[in-house]
Protein backbone atom coordinates (compact mmCIF):
# COMPACT_ATOMS: atom_id res chain seq x y z
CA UNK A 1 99.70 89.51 111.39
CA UNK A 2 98.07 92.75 110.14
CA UNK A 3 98.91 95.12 107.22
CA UNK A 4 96.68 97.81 105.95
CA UNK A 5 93.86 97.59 103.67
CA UNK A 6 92.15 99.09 100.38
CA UNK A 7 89.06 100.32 102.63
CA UNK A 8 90.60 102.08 104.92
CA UNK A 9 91.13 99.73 107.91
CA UNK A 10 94.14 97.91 108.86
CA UNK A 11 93.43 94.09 107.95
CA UNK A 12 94.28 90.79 110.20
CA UNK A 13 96.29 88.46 107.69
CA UNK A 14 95.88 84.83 108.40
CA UNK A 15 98.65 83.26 108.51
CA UNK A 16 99.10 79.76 109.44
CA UNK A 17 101.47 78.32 112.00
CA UNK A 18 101.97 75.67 108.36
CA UNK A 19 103.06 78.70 105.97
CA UNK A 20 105.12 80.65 109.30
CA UNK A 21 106.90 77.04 110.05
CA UNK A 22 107.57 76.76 105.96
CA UNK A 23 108.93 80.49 105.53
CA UNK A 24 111.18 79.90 108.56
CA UNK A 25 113.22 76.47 107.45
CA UNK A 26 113.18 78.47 104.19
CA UNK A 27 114.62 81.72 105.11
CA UNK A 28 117.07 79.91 107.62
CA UNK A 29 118.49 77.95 104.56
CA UNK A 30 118.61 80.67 102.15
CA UNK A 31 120.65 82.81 104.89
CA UNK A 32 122.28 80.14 106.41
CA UNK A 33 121.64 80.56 109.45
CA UNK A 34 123.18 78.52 112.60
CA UNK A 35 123.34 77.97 116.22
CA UNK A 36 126.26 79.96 116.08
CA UNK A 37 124.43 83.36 114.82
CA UNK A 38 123.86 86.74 116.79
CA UNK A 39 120.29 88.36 115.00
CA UNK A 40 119.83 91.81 115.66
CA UNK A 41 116.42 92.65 116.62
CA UNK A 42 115.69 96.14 115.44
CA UNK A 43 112.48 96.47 113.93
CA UNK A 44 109.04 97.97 115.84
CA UNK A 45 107.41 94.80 117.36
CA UNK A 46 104.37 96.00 115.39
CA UNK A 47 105.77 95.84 112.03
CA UNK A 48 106.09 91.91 110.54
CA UNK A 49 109.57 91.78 110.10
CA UNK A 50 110.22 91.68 113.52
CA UNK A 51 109.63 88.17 113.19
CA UNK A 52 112.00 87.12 110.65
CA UNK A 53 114.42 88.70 112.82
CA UNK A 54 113.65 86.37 115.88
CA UNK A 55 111.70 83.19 114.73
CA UNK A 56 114.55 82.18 112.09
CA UNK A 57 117.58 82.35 113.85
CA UNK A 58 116.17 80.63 117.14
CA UNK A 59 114.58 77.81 114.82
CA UNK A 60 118.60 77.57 113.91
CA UNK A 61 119.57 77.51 117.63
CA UNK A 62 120.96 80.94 117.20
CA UNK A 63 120.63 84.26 119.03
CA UNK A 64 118.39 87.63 118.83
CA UNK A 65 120.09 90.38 120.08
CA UNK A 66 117.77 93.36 121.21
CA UNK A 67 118.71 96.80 119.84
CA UNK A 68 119.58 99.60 122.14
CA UNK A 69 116.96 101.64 122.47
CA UNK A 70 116.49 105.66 121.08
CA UNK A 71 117.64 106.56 117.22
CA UNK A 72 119.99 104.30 115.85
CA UNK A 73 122.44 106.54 113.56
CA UNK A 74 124.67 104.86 111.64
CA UNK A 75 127.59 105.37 113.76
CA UNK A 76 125.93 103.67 116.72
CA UNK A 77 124.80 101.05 114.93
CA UNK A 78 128.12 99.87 113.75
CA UNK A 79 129.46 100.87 117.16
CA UNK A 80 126.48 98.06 118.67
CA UNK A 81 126.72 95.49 115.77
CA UNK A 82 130.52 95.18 116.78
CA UNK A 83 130.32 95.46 120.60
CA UNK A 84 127.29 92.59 120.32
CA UNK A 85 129.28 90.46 118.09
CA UNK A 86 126.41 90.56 115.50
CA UNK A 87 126.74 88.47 112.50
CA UNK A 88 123.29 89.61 110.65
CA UNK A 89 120.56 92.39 110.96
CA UNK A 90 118.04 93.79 109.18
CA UNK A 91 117.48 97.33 108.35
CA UNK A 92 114.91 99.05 105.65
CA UNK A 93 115.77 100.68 102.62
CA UNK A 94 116.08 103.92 103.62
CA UNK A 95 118.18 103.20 106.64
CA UNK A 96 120.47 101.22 104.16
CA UNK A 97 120.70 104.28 101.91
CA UNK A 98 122.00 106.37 104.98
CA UNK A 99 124.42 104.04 106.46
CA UNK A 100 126.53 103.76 103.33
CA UNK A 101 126.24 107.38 102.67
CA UNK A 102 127.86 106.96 106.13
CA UNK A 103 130.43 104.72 105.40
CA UNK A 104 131.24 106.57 102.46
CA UNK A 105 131.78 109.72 104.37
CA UNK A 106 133.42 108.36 107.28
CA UNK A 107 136.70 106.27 107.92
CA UNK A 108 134.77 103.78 109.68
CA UNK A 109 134.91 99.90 108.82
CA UNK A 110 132.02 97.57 108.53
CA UNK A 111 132.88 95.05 111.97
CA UNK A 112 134.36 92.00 110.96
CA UNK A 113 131.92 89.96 112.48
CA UNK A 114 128.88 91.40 110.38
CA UNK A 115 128.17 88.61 107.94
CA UNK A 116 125.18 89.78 106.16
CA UNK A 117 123.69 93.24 106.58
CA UNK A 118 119.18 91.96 104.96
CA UNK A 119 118.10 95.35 103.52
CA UNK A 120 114.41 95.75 101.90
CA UNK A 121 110.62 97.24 102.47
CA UNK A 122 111.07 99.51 98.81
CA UNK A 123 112.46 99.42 95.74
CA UNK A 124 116.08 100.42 96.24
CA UNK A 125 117.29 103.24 94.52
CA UNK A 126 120.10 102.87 91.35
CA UNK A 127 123.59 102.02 92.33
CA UNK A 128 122.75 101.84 96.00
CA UNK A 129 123.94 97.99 96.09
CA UNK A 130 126.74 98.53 93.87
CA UNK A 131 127.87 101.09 96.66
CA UNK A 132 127.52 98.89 99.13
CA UNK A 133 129.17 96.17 98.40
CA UNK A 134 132.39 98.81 96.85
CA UNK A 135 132.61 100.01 100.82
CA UNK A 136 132.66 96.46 101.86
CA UNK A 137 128.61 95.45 103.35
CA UNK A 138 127.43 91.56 102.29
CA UNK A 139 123.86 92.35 101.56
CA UNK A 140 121.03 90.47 101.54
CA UNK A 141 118.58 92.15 99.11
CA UNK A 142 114.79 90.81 100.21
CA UNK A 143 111.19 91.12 98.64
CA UNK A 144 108.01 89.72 100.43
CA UNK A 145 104.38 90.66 101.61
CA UNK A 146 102.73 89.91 105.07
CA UNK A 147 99.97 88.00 103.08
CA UNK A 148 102.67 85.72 102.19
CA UNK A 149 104.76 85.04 105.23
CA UNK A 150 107.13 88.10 104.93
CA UNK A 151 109.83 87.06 102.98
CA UNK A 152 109.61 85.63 99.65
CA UNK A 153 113.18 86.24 97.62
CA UNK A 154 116.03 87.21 98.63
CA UNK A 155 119.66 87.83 96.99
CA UNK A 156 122.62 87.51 98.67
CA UNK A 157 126.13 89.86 97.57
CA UNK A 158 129.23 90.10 98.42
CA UNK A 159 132.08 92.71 97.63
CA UNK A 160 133.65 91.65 94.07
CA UNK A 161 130.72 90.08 92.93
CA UNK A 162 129.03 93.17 90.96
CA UNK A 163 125.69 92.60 89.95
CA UNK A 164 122.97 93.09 87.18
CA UNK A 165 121.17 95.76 88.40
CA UNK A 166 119.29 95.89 91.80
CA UNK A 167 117.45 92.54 92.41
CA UNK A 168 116.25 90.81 94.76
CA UNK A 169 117.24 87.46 93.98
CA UNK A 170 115.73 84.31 93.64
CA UNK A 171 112.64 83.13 95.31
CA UNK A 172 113.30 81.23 98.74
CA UNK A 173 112.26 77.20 98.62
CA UNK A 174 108.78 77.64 100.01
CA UNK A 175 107.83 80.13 97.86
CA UNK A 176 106.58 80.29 93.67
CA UNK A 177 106.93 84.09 92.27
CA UNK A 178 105.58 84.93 88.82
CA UNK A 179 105.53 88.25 86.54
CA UNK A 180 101.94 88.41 85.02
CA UNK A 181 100.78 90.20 82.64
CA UNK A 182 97.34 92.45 81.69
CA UNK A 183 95.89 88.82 80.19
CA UNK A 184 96.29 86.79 83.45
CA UNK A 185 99.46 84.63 81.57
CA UNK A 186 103.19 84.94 82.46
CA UNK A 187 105.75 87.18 80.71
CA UNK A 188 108.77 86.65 79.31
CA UNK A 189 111.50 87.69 80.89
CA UNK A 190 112.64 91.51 80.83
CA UNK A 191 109.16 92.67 80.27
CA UNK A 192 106.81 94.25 83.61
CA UNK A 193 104.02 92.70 85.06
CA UNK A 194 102.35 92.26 88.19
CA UNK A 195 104.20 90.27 91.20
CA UNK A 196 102.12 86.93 92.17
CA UNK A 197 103.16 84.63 94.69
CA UNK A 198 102.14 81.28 96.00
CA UNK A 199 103.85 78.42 97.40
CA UNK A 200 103.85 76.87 101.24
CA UNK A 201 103.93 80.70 102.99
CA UNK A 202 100.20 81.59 101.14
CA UNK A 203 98.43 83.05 104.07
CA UNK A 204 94.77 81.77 104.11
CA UNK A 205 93.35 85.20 103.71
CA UNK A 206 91.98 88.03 105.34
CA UNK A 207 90.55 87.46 108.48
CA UNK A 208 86.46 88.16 108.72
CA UNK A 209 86.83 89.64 104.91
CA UNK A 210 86.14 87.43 102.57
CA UNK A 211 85.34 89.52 99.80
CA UNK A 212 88.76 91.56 99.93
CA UNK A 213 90.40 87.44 99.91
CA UNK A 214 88.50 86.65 97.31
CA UNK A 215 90.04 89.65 94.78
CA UNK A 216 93.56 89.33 96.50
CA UNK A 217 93.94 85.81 96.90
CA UNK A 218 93.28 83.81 93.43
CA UNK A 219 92.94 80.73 91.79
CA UNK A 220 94.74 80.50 88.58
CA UNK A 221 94.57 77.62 85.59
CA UNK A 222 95.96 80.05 83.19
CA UNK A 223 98.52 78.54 80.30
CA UNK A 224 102.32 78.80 81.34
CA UNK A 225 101.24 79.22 85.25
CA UNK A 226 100.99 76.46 87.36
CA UNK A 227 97.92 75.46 88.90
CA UNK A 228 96.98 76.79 92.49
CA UNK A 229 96.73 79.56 94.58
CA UNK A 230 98.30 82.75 94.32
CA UNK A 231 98.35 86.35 95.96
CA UNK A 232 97.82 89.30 93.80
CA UNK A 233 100.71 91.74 95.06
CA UNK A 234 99.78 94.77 93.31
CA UNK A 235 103.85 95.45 92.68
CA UNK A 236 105.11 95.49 89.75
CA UNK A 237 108.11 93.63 88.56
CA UNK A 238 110.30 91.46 86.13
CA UNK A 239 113.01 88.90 85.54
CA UNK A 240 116.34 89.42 84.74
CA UNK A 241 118.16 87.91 82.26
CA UNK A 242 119.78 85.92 84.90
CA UNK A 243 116.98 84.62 86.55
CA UNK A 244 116.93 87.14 89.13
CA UNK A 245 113.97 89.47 90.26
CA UNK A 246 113.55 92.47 90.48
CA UNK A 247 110.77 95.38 91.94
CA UNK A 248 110.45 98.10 90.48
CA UNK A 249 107.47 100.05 92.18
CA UNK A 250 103.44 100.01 92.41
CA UNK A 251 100.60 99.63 90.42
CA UNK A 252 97.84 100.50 92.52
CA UNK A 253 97.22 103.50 95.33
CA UNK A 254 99.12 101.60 98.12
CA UNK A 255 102.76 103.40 98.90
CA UNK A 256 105.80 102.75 100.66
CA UNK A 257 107.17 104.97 103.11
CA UNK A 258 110.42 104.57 105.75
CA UNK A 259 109.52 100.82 104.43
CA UNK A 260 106.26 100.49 105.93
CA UNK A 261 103.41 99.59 103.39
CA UNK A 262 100.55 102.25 104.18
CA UNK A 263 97.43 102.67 102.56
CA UNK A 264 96.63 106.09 101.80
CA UNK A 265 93.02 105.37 102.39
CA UNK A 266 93.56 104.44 106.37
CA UNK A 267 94.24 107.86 106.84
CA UNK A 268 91.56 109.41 105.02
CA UNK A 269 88.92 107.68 106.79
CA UNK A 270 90.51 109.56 109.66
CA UNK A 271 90.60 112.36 108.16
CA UNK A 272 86.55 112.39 107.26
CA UNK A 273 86.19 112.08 110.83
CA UNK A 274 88.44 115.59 112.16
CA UNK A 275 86.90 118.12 112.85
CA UNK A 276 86.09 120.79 109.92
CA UNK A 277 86.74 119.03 107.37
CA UNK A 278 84.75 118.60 104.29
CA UNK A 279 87.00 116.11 102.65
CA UNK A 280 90.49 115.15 102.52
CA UNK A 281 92.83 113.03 100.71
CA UNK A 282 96.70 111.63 100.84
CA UNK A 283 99.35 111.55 99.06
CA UNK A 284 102.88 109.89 99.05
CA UNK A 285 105.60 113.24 97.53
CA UNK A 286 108.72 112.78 96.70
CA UNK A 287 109.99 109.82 94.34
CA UNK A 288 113.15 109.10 96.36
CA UNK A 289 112.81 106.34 99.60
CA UNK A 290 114.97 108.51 101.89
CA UNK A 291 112.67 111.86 101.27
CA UNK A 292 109.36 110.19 100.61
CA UNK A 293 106.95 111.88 102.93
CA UNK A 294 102.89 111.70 103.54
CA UNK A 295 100.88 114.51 102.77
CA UNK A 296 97.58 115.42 103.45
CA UNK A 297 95.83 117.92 101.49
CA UNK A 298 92.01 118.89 103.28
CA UNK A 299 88.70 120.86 101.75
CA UNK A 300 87.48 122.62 104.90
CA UNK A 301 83.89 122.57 105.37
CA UNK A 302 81.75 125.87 104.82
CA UNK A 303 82.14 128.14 107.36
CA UNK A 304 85.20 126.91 109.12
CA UNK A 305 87.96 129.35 109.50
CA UNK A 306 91.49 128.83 107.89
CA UNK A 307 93.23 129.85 110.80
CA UNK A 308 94.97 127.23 112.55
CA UNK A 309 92.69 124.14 111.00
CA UNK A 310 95.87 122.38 109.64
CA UNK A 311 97.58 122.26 112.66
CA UNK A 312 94.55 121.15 114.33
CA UNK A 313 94.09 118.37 111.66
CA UNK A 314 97.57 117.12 112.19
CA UNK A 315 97.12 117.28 115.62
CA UNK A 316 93.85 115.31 115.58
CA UNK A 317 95.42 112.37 113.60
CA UNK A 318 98.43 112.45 116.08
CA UNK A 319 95.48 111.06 118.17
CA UNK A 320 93.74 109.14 115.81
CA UNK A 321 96.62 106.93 113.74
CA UNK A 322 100.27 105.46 114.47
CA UNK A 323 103.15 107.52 113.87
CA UNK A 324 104.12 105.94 110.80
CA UNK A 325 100.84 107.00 109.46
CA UNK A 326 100.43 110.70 110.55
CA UNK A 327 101.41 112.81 107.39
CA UNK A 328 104.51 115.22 107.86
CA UNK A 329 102.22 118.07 106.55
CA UNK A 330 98.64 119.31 105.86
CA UNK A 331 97.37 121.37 103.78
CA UNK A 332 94.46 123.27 103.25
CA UNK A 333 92.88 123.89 99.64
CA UNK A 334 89.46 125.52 98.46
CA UNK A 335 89.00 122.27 96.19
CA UNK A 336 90.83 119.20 94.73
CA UNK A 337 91.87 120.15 91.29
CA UNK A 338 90.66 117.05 89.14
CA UNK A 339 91.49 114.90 85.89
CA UNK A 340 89.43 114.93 82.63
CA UNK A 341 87.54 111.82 83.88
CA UNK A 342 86.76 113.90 87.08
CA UNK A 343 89.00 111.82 89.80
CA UNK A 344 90.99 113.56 91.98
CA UNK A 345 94.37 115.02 89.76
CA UNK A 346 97.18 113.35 92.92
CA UNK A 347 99.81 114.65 90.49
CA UNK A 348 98.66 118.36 90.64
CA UNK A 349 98.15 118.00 94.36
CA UNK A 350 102.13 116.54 94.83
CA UNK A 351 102.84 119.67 92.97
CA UNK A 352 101.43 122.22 94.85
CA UNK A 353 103.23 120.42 97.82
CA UNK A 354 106.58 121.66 96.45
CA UNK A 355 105.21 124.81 95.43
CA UNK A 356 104.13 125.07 98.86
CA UNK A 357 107.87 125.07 100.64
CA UNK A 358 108.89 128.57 101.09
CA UNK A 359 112.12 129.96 99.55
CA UNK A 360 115.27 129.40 101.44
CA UNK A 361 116.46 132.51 103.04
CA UNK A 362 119.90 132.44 103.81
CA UNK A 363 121.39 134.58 106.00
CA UNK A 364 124.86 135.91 106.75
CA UNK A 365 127.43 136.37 109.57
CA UNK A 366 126.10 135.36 112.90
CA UNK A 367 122.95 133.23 111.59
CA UNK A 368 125.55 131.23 109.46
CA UNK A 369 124.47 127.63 111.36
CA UNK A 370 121.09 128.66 111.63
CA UNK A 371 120.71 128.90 107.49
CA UNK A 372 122.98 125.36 107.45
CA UNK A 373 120.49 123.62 109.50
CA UNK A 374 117.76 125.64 107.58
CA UNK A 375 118.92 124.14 104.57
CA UNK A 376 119.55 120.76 105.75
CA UNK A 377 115.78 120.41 107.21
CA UNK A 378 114.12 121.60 104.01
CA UNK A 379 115.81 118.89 101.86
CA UNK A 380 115.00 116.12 104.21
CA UNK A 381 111.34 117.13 105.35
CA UNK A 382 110.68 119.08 101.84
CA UNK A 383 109.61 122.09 103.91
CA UNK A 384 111.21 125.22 106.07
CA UNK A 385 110.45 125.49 109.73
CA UNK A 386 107.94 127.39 110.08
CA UNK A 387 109.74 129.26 112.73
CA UNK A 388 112.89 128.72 114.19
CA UNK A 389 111.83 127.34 117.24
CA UNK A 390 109.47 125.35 115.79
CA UNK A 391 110.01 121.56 117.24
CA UNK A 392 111.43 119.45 114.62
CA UNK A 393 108.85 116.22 115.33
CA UNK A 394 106.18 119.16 115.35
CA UNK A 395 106.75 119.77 111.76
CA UNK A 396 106.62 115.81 110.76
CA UNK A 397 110.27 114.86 111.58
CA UNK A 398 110.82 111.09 112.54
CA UNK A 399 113.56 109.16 113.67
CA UNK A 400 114.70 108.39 110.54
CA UNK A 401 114.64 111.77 109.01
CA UNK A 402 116.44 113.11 112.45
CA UNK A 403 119.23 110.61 111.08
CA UNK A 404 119.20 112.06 107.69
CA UNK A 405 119.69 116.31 109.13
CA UNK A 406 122.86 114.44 111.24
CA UNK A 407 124.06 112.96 108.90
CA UNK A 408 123.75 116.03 106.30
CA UNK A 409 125.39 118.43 109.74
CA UNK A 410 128.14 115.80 109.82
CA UNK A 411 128.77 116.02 105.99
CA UNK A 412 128.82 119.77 106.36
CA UNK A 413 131.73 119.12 108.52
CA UNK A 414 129.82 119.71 111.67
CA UNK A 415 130.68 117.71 114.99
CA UNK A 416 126.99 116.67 115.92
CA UNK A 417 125.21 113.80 117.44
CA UNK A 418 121.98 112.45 117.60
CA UNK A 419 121.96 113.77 121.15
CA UNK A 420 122.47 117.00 120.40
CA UNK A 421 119.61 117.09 118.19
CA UNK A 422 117.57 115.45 121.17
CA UNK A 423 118.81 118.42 123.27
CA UNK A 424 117.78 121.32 120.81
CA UNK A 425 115.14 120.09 118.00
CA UNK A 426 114.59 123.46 116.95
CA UNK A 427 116.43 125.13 113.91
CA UNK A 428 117.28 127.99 116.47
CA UNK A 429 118.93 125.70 119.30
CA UNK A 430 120.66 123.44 117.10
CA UNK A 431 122.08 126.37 115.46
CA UNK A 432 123.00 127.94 118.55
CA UNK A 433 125.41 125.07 119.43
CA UNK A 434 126.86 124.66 115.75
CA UNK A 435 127.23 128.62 116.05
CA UNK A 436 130.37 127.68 118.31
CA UNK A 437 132.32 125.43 115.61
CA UNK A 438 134.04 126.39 112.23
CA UNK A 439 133.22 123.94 110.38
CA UNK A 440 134.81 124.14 106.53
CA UNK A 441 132.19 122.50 104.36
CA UNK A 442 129.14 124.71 105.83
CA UNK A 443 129.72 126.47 102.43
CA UNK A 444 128.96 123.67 100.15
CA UNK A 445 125.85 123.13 101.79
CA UNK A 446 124.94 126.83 102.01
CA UNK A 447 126.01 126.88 97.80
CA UNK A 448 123.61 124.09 97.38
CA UNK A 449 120.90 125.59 99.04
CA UNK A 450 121.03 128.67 96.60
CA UNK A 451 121.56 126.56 94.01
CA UNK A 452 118.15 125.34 94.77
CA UNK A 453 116.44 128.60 95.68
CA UNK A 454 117.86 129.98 91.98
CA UNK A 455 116.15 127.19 90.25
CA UNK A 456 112.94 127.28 92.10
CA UNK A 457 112.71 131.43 90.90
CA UNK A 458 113.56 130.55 87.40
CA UNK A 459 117.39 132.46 87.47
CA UNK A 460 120.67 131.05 87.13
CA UNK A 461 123.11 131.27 90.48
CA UNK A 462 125.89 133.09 90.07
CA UNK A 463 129.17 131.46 90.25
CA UNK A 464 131.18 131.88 93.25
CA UNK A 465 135.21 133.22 93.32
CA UNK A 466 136.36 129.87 94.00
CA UNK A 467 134.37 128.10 91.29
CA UNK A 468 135.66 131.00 88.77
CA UNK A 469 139.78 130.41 90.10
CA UNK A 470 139.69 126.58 91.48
């Protein structure tokens, strides 16, 4: 299986048909899994938890339903899991964040013969689980790394049982999780440290890189820790006071975006290679799961002109990288401002990102829809069009952030599909169509947005009639 790497290039994980065989009679015990279960099979067949949706539930005798292919919005995939007779699937944290948003804004009903609903890939945001089990989903909350056979805890909720915080359980049989600390020893419980694992589902290493194994991968004799081998996660975590895990983010460069571990490196050794560039670096902006975005911030070498080279950039790692792994926007600076010890400042750069997104101009009468959708796309890709005809997956969109614009339309009050976004990904065309309904809660969204714009000039908005005589 492969995962990214700290140099740059994506790395072949070794794992042995032992630790795959261990992690599945695991996994099928902690989910309890049968002959008699419908898996739905959801995930890109390049990403590792595809397997954990097939492998497990045909060890059990059970069956992997494919997904139907195109977007899956929330409505259509409560519409398939019920139609399919699913009783578990898997969906990342982001997705999970949207489809109760969805069930809280809709009168639809999580189908009866949904069982368990495995969410994971990030640290969830607070309260999402609480919501989720108030509107009725069984969750299964999972943590794991490729270099440990996917999965390696996992809680399991149901409505009425609230719980401590947002963990992820206990560790499944196979596997041995431990919080350690700066000195190499365990920590006691409620205090942060890094995530190790070890157990039966230890990969044996990188494959042709034994160097990178040897700093990952570790042998430990340390007091409180048992013996053996263990893999360094780089994510850092702690115990509950019940027992229970729980993640709480990174400690090194490596990010999490749409659920999909990605090393910003990767992309910069792509970016060394495009045309007119000097140097370039990557960062992760944003701090929530559902917004978090890449962003690629280029030196262009001397002489090139500014015109048009971060377009061309983006449009040279459309060629070069995966999807998942092209940033939703590059920019062009004269240098990288730095830190006091003279590394590159990522903090400064994330904050000329937001400085970069261009005031929201809202406009009356006629262009009402168009300023909606305006609105709508600025929150979710964290920057205007920049024209309204400009193609939506042109300026970085992705499936999942097509989702998010619906779902904000449908909030708005707006009778819109995924299709219809299909039809007309442009701010312009989408509008043109919404133009045609009346839909009552446009103005919340539009009050939002100039919220938002008064903030970003420093001026408070002024209140409207209705908020003066509710």
């Amino acid at each position: 299986m492969h995962t990214s790497g700290s140099t740059g290039a994506p790395k072949g994980v070794a794992v042995s048909h032992q630790a795959l065989g261990s992690y599945c009679g695991a996994f099928t015990s902690a989910v309890t899994l049968t002959a008699a279960d419908r898996f739905l099979q959801m995930a890109p067949l390049t990403f590792d938890v595809v397997l954990e949706e097939l492998l497990p539930v045909w060890a059990a005798g059970g069956t992997a339903v494919l997904a139907a292919p195109g977007p899956a919005d929330p409505a259509r995939f409560l519409r398939q899991i019920a139609g399919s007779r699913v009783t578990v699937a898997e969906i990342t944290t982001a997705y999970w964040s949207l489809l109760t948003r969805h069930l809280g804004r809709s009168a639809a009903a999580v189908p009866g013969c949904l069982r368990l609903l495995i969410a994971g890939g990030e640290p969830a945001p607070p309260g999402l689980l609480q919501r989720s089990l108030d509107l009725g989903l069984p969750i299964g909350h999972v943590y794991g790394v490729t270099e440990a056979a996917i999965t390696s805890a996992i809680g399991i909720f149901h409505p009425g049982q609230p719980p401590a915080g947002t963990p992820v359980g206990a560790p499944l049989s196979n596997s041995a999780v431990h919080i350690i600390g700066p000195g190499g020893q365990p920590v006691p419980s409620g205090e942060q440290g890094e995530v190790w694992i070890g157990g039966q589902g230890l990969a044996d290493g990188y494959a042709g890189d034994p160097e990178l194994t040897a700093r990952r991968f570790v042998t430990s004799s340390q007091p409180g820790l048992p013996p053996g081998r263990y893999y360094r996660t780089g994510d850092v975590g702690r115990w509950l006071e019940d027992g229970t895990l729980e993640i709480l983010g990174r400690i090194d460069a490596q990010v999490k975006v749409k659920g999909i571990r990605v090393e910003p490196a990767e992309i910069e050794a792509s970016l060394a290679q495009a045309p007119g560039v000097a140097s370039g670096t990557v960062v992760a902006a944003g701090d929530d799961p559902e917004h978090r975005r890449l962003v690629a911030f280029i030196v262009p070498s001397a002489g090139q002109p500014a015109t048009g080279i971060e377009r061309a950039v983006r449009g040279f790692l459309q060629r070069q990288l995966p999807a998942h792994l092209v940033p939703a926007s590059v920019i062009a600076v004269p240098a990288f401002p730095l830190t006091r010890h003279g590394k590159i400042d990522r903090q400064q750069l994330r904050n000329l990102y937001q400085a970069s997104a261009r005031p929201c101009t809202l406009r009356p009468g006629p262009q009402r829809a168009e300023a909606v959708v305006t609105a709508i796309w600025s929150t979710v890709l964290g920057h205007h069009p920049a024209s309204p005809d400009q193609n939506f997956f042109d300026a970085g969109g992705n499936s999942l952030a097509l989702l998010q614009i619906v779902t904000g339309l449908q909030d708005s009050g707006h009778d819109v599909s995924v299709d219809d976004f299909l039809r007309w990904p442009t701010a312009r065309g989408l509008a043109a169509a919404l133009d045609r309904q009346a839909a009552p809660g446009a103005e919340a969204i539009l009050q939002d947005a100039r919220a938002r714009e008064a903030r970003r000039r420093g001026r408070p908005r002024r209140r409207t009639q209705h908020e003066e005589n509710p």
